[in-house]
Each structure stands twice: as structure tokens, then as C-alpha cells.
N, C-alpha and C. Protein backbone atom coordinates (compact mmCIF):
# COMPACT_ATOMS: atom_id res chain seq x y z
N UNK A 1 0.84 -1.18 0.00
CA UNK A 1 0.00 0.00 0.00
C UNK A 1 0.88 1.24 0.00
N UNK A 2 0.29 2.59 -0.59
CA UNK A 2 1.06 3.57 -0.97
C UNK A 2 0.68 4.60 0.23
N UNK A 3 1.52 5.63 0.45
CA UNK A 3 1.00 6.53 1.33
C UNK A 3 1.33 7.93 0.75
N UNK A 4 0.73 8.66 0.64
CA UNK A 4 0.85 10.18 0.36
C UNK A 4 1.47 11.16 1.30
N UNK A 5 1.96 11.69 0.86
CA UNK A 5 2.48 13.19 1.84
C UNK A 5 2.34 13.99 0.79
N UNK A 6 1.86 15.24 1.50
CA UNK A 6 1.98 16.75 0.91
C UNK A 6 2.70 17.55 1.77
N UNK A 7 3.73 18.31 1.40
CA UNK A 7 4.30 19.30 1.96
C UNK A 7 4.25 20.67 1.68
N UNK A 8 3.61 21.51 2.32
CA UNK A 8 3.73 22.86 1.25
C UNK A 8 4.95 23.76 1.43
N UNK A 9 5.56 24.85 1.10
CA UNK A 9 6.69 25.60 1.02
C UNK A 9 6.60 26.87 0.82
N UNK A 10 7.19 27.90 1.19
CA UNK A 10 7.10 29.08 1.01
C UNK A 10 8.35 29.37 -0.32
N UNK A 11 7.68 29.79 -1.36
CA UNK A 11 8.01 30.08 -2.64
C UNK A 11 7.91 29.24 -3.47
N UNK A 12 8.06 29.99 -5.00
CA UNK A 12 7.95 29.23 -6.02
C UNK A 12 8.35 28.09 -6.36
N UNK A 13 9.60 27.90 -5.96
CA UNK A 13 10.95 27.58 -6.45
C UNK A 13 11.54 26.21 -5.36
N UNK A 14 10.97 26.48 -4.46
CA UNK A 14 11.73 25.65 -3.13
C UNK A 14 10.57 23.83 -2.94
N UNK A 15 9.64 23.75 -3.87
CA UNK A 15 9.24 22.57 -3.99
C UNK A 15 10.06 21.81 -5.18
N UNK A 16 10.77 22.49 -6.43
CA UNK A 16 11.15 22.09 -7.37
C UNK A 16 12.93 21.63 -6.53
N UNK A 17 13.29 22.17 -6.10
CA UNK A 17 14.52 21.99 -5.52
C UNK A 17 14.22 20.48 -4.28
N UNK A 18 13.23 20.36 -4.08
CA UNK A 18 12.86 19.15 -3.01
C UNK A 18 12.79 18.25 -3.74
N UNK A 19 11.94 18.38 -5.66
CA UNK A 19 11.65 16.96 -5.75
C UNK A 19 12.84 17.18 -6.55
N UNK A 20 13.76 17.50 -6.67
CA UNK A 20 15.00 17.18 -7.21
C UNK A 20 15.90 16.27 -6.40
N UNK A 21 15.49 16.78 -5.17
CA UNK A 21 16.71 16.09 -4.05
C UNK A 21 15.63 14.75 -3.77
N UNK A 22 14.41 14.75 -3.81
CA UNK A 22 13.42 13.50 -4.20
C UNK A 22 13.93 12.22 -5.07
N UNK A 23 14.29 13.25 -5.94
CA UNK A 23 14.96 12.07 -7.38
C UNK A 23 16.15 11.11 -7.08
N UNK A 24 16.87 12.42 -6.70
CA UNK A 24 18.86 11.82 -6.28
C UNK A 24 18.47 10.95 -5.03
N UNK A 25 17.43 11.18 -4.20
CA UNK A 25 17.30 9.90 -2.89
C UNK A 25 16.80 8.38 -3.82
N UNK A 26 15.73 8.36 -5.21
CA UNK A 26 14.99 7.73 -5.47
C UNK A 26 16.63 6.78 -6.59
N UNK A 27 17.57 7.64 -7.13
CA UNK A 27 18.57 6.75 -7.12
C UNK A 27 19.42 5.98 -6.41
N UNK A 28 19.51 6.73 -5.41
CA UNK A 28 19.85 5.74 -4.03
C UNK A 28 19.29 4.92 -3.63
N UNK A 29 18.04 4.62 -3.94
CA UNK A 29 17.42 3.91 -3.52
C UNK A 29 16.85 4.17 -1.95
N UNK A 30 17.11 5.20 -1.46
CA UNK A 30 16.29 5.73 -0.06
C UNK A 30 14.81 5.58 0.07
N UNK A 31 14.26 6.30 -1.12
CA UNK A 31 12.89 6.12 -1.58
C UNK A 31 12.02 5.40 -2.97
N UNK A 32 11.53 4.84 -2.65
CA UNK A 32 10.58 4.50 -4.03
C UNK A 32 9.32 5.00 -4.44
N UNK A 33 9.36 5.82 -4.77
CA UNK A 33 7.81 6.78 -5.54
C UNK A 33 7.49 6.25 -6.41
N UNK A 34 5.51 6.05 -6.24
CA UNK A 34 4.56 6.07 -6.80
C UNK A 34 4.57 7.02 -7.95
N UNK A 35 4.29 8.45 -7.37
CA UNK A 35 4.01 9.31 -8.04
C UNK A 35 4.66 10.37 -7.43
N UNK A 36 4.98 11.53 -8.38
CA UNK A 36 5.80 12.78 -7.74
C UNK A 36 5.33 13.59 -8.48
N UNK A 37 4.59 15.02 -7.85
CA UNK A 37 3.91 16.04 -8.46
C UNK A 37 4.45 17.30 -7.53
N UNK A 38 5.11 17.72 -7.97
CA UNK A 38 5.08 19.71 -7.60
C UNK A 38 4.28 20.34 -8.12
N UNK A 39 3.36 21.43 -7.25
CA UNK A 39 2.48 21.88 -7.41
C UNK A 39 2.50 23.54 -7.50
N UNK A 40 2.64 24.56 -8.32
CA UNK A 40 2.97 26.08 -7.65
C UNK A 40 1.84 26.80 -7.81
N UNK A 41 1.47 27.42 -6.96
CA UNK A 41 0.22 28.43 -7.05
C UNK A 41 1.03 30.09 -6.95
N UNK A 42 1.29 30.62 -8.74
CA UNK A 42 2.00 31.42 -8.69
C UNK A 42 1.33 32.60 -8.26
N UNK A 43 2.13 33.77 -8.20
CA UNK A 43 1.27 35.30 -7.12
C UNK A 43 0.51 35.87 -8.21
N UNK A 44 0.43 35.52 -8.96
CA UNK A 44 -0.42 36.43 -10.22
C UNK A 44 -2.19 35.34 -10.70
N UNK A 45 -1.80 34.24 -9.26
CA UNK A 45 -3.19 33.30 -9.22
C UNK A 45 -3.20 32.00 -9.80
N UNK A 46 -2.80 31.87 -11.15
CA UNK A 46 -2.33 30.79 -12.16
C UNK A 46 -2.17 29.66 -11.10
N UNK A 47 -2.34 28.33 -11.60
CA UNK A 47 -1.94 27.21 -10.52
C UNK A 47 -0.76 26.32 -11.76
N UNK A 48 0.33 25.78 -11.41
CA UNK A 48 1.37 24.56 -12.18
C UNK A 48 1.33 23.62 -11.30
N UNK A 49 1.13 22.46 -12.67
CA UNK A 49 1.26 21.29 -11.85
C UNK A 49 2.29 20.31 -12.75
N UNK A 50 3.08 19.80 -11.81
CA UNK A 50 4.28 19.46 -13.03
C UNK A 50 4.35 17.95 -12.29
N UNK A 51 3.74 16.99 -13.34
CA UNK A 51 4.02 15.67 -12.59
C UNK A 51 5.24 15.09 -12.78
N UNK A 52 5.66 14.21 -12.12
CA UNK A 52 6.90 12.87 -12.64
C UNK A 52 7.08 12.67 -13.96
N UNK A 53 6.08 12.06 -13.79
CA UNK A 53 5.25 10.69 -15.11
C UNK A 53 4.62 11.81 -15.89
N UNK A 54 5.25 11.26 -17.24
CA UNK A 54 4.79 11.92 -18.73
C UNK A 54 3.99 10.42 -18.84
N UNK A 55 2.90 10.44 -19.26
CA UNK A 55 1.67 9.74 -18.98
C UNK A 55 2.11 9.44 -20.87
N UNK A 56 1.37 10.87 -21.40
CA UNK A 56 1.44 10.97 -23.25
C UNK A 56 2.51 10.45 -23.56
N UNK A 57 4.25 10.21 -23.15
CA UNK A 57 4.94 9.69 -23.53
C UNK A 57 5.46 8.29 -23.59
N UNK A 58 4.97 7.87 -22.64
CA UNK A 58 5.21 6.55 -21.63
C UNK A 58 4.17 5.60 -23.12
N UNK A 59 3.05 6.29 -22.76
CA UNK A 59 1.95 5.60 -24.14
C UNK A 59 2.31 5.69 -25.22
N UNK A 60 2.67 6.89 -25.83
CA UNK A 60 3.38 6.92 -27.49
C UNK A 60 4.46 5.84 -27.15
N UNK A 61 5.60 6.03 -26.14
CA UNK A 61 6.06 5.00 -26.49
C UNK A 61 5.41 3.14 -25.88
N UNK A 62 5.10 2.81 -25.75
CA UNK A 62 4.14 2.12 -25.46
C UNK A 62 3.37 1.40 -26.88
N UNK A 63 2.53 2.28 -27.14
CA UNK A 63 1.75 2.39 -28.69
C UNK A 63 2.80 1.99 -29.73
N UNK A 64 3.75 2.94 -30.02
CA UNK A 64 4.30 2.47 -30.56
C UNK A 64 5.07 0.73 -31.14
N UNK A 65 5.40 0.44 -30.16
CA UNK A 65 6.57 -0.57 -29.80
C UNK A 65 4.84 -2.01 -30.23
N UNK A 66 4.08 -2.02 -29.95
CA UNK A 66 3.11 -2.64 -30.03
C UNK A 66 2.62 -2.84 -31.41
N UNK A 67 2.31 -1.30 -31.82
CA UNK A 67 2.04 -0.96 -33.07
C UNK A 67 2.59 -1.37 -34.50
N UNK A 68 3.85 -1.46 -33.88
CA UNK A 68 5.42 -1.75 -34.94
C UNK A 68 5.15 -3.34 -34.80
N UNK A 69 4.82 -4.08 -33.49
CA UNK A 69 5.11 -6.04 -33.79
C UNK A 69 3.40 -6.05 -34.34
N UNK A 70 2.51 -5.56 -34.43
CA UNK A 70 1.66 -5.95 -35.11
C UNK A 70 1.31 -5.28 -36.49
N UNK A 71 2.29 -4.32 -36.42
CA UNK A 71 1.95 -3.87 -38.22
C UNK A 71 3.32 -4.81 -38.94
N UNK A 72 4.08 -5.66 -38.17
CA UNK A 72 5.25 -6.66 -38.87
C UNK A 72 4.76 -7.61 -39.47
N UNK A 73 3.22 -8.24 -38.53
CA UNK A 73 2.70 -9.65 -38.63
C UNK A 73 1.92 -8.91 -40.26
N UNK A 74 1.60 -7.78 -40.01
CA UNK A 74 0.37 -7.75 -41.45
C UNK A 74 1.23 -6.97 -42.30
N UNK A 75 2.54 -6.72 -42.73
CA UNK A 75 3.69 -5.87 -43.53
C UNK A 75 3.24 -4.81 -43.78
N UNK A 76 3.20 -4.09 -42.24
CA UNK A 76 2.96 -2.80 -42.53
C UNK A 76 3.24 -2.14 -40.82
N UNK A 77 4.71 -2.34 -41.20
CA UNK A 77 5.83 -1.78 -39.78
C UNK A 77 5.24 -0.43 -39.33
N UNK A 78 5.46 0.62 -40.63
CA UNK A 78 5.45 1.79 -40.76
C UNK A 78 4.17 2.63 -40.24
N UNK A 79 2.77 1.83 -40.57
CA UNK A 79 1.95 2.38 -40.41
C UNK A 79 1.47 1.52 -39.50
N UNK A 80 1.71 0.37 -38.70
CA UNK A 80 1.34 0.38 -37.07
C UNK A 80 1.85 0.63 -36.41
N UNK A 81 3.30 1.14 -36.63
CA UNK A 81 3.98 2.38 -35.49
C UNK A 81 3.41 3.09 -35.29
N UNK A 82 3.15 3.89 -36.37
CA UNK A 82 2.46 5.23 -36.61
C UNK A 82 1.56 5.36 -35.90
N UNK A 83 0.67 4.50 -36.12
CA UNK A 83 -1.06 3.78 -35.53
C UNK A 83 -1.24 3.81 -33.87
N UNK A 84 0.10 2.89 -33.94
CA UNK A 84 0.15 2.52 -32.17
C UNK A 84 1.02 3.78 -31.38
N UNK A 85 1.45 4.68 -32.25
CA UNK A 85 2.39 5.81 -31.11
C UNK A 85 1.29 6.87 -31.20
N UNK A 86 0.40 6.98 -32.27
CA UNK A 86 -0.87 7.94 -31.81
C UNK A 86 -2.01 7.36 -31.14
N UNK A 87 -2.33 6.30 -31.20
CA UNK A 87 -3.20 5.86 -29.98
C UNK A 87 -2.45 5.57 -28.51
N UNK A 88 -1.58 5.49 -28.28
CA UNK A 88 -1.04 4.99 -26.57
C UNK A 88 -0.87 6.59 -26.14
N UNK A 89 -0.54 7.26 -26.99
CA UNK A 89 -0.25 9.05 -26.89
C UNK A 89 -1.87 9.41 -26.42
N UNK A 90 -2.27 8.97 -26.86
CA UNK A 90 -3.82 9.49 -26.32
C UNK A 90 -4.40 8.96 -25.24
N UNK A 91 -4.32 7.81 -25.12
CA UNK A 91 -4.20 7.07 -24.11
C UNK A 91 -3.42 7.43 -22.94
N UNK A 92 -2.62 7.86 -22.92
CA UNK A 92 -1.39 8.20 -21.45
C UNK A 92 -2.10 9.83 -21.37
N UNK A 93 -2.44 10.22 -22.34
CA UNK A 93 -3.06 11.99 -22.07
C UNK A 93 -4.00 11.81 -21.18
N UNK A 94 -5.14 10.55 -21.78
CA UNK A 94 -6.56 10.78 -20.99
C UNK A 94 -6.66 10.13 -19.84
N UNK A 95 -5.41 9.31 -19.31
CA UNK A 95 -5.43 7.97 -18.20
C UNK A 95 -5.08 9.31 -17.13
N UNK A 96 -5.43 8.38 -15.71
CA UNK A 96 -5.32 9.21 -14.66
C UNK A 96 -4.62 8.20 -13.92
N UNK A 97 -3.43 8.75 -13.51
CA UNK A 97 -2.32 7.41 -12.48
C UNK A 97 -1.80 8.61 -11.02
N UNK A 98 -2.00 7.74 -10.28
CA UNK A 98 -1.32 8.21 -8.96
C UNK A 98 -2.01 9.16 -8.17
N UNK A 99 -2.09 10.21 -7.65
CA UNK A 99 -2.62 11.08 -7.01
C UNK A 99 -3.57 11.83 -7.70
N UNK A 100 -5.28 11.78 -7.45
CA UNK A 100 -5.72 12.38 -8.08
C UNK A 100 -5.62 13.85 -8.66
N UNK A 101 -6.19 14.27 -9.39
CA UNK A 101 -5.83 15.45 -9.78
C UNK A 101 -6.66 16.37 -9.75
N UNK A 102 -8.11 16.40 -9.21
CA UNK A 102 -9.11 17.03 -8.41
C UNK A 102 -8.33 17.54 -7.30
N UNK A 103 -7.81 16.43 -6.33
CA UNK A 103 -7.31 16.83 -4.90
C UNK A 103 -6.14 17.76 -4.69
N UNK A 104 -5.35 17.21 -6.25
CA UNK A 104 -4.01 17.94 -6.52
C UNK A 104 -4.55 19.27 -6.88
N UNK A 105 -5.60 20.03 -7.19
CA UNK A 105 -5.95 21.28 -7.82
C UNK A 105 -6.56 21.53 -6.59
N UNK A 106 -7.20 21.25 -5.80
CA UNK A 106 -8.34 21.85 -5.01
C UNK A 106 -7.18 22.23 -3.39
N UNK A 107 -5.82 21.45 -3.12
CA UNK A 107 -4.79 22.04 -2.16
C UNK A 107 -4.49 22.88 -2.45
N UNK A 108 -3.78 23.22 -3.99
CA UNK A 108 -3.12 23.80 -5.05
C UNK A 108 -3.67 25.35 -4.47
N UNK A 109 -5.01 25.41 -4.75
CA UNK A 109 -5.57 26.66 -4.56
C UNK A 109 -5.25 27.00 -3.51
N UNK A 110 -5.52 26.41 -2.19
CA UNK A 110 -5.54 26.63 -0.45
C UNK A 110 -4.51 26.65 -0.07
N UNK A 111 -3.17 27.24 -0.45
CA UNK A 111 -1.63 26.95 -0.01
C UNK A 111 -1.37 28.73 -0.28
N UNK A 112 -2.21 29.24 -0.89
CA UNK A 112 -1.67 30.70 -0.75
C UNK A 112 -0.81 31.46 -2.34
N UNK A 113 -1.19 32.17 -2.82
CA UNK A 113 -0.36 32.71 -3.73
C UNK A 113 1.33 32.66 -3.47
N UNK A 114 2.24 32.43 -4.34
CA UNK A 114 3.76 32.59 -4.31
C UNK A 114 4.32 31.37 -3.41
N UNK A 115 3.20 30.31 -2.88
CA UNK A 115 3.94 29.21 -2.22
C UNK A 115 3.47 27.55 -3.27
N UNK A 116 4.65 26.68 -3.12
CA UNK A 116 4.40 25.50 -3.39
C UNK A 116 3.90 24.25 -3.09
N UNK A 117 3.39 23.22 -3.21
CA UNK A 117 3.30 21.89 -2.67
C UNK A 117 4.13 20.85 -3.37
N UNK A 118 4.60 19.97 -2.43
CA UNK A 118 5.19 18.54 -2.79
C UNK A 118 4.15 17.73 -2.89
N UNK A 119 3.21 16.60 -3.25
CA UNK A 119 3.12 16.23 -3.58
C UNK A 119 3.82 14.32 -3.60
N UNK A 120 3.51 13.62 -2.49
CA UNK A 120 4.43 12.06 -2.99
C UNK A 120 3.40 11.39 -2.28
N UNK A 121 3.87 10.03 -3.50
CA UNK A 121 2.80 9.51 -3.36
C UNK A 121 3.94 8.19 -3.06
N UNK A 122 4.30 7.36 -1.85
CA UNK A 122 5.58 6.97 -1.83
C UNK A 122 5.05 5.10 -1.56
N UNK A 123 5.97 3.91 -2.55
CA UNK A 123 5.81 2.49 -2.33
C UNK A 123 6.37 2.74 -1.19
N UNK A 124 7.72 2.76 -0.74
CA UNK A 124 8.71 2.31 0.21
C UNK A 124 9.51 3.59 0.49
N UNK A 125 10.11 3.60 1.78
CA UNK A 125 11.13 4.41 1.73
C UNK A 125 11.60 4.76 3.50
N UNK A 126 12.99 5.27 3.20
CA UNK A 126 13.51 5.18 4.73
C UNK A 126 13.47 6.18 5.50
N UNK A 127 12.09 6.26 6.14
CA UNK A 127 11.52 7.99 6.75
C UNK A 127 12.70 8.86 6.82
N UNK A 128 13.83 8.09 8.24
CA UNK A 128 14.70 8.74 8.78
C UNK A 128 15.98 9.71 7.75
N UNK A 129 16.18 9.02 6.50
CA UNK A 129 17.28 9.12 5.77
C UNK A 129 16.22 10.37 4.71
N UNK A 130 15.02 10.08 4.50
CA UNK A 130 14.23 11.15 3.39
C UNK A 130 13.80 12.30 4.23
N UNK A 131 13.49 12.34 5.66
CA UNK A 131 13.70 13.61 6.49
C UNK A 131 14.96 14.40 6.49
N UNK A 132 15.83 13.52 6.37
CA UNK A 132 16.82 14.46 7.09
C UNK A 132 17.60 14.95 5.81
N UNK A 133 17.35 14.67 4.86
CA UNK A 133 17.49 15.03 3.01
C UNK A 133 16.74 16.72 2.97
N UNK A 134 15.47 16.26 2.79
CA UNK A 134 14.73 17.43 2.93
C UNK A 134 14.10 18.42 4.30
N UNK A 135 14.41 18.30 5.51
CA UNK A 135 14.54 18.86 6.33
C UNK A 135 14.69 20.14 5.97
N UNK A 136 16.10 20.43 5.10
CA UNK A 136 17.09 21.65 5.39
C UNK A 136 16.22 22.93 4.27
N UNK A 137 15.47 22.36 3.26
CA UNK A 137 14.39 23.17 2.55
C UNK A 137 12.40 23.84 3.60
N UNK A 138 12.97 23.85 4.88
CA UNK A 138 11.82 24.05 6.02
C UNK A 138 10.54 22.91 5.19
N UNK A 139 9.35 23.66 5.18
CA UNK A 139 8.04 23.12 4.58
C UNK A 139 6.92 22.88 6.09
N UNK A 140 5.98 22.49 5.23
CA UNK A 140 4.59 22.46 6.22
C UNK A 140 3.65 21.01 6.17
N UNK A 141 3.96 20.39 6.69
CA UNK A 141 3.46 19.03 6.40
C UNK A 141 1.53 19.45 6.52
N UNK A 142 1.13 19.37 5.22
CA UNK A 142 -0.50 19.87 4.74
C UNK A 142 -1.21 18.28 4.72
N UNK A 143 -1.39 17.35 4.47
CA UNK A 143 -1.63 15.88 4.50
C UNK A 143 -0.72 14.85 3.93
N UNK A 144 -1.66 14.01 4.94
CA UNK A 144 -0.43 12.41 4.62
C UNK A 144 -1.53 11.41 4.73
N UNK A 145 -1.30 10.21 4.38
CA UNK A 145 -2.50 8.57 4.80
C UNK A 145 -1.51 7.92 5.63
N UNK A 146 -0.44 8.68 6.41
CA UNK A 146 0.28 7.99 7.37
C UNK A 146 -0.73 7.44 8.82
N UNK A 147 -0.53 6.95 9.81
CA UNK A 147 -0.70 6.60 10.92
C UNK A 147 -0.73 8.06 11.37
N UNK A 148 -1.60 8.12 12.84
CA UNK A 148 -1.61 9.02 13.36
C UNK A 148 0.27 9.23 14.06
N UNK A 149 0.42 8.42 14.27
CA UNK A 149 1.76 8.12 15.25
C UNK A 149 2.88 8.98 14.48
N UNK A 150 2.99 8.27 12.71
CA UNK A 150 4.07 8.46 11.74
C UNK A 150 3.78 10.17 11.74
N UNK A 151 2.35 10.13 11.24
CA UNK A 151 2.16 11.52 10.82
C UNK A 151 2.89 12.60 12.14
N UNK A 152 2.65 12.17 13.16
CA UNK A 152 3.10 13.08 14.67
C UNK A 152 4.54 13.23 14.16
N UNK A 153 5.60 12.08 13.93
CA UNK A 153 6.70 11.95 13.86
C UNK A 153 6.77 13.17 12.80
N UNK A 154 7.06 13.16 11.15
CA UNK A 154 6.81 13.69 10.44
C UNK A 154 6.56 15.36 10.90
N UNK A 155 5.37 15.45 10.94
CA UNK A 155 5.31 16.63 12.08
C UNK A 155 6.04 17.57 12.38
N UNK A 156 6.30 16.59 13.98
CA UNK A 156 7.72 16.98 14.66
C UNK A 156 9.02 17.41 14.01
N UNK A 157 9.70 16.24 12.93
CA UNK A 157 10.52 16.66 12.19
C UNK A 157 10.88 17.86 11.56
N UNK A 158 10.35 18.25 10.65
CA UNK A 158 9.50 19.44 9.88
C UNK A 158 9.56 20.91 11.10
N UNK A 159 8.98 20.59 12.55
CA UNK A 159 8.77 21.34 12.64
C UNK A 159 7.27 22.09 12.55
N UNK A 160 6.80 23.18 12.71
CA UNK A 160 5.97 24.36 12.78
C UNK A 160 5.63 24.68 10.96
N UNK A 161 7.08 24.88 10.53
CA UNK A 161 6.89 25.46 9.24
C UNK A 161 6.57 26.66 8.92
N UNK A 162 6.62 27.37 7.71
CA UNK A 162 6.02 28.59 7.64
C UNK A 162 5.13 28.81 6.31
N UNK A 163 5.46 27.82 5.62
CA UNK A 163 4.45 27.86 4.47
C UNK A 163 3.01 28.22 4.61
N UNK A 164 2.06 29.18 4.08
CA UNK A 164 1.07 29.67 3.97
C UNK A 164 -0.14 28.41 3.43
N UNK A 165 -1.09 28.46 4.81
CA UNK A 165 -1.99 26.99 4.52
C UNK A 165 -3.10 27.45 5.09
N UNK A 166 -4.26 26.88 4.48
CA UNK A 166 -5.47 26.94 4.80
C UNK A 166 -6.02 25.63 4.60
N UNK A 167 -7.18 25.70 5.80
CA UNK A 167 -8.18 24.43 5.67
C UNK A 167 -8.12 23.54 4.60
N UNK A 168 -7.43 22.68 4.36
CA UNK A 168 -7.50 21.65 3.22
C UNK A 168 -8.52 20.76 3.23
N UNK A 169 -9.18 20.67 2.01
CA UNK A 169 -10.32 19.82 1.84
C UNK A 169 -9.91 18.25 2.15
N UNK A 170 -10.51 16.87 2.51
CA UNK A 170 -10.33 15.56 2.08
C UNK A 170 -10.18 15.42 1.22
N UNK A 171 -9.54 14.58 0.76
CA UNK A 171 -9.76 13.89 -0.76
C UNK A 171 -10.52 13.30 -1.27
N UNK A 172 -11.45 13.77 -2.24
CA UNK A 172 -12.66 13.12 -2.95
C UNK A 172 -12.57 11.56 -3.37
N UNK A 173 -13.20 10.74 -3.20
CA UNK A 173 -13.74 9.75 -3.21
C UNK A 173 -13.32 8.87 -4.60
């Protein structure tokens, strides 16, 4: 089972620098992510949402590679590549994987103009070693599907925070 954390951050810029140091832990193997979404709700209102996972690409290529062994069987390589990298492309556009994206828009808003959210949606990973990674970037722990206990821990870690937060909705159903 997967568990979510959201962290929010004060500025634009300082969630993109987390899931960077996100990544370099996820080669180490410290953490294993589900899903990884930075979220910015810039000061001029606009909301970005920049996931992990290229969904449209993953499918084109996908489509493709499919497309190509069954346009071989009927001699016609060329045009079930073609076939299969524009249907899986459409396919990865319209699929929805990992953290919804209702819930991801509806925090997005409630975090305040000029601040960010993290966003993880995590298989595995070694609390102690992924705290103390991102610690040194502050943040505001906004929700988790941790344990009451973990979530306290977490918390604590973190700190108070200063990131700008309001009442966050549940996550829709």
C-alpha cells in the first residue's frame, strides 16, 4: 500500500529543488515513488502542476513498440507504429495514475499565492534518511495517509513550518 504526503513551502521555487533532491534519494534507492507532483500556485493566481510521469509519452512510447510487432505480422511496420504511437499518446493523455488530480488542484488553490506543494505519493522508503534530506528546505506538512503516530513523527521533524496553509479539503472519493 502507498501513502501520500503533501508538503507545502514558502516560494515558487523551493518545492522544485525538493523533488529534485526527491529524485537523487529515489537513485539511491532511499525512496521509491509512486508518483511525484510539484504543485505552484504562482502570485499572479495561475496554478502549475508538473508531474513525474509523462503519462502521453510513456503511451506513445508504449503504442508504438506494439504498433510496430503488429503492423510486422500484417507488412505494414510503418503504419502500425504510426497507428500505435498515436493511440497509446492518447491514451497516457486521458489515463489518470497516482494522485488524483481534483485533490491535486483543489490544495493547489488553499496553499496561498507565491507558495508550493510537494506532492508524494511513496511504495517504500527510509523515513529517517528522506527527512533528514529534505529537512534543510523548512516546509509544512498539509496531509499524509500515514498513521496518526508516523504523521506526529513527520510533524515533529518538519517542525511548525512557515508555508502559507489553509483548511484543506479531504480527498474526494
Amino acid at each position: 500500500m502507498s501513502d501520500l504526503i503533501a508538503i507545502a513551502y514558502d516560494g515558487e521555487e523551493t518545492a522544485f529543488r525538493v523533488r529534485d533532491r526527491l529524485v537523487d534519494l529515489t537513485k539511491e534507492h532511499v525512496i521509491e515513488p509512486e508518483d511525484l507532483v510539484v504543485v505552484v500556485h504562482r502570485r499572479d493566481g495561475k496554478t502549475e502542476i508538473k508531474q513525474a510521469t509523462n503519462l502521453a509519452g510513456m503511451g506513445a512510447l508504449s503504442g508504438a513498440f506494439w504498433g510496430l510487432l503488429i503492423g510486422l505480422i500484417f507488412f505494414a511496420p510503418i503504419f502500425g507504429l504510426a497507428i500505435g504511437a498515436i493511440a497509446g499518446a492518447l491514451a497516457g493523455r486521458f489515463s489518470d495514475y497516482g494522485i488524483d488530480d481534483r485533490f491535486i488542484k483543489e490544495v493547489a488553490e488553499n496553499v496561498g499565492p507565491g507558495n508550493s506543494v510537494v506532492f508524494l505519493l511513496v511504495k517504500k522508503m527510509t523515513p529517517d534518511k528522506v527527512v533528514a534530506a529534505i529537512k534543510e528546505y523548512g516546509g509544512r506538512v498539509i496531509r499524509t495517509s500515514l498513521s496518526e503516530t508516523e504523521e506526529a513523527n513527520l510533524r515533529d521533524a518538519f517542525g511548525t513550518g512557515t508555508a502559507a496553509t489553509a483548511e484543506i479539503p479531504p480527498p474526494a472519493a
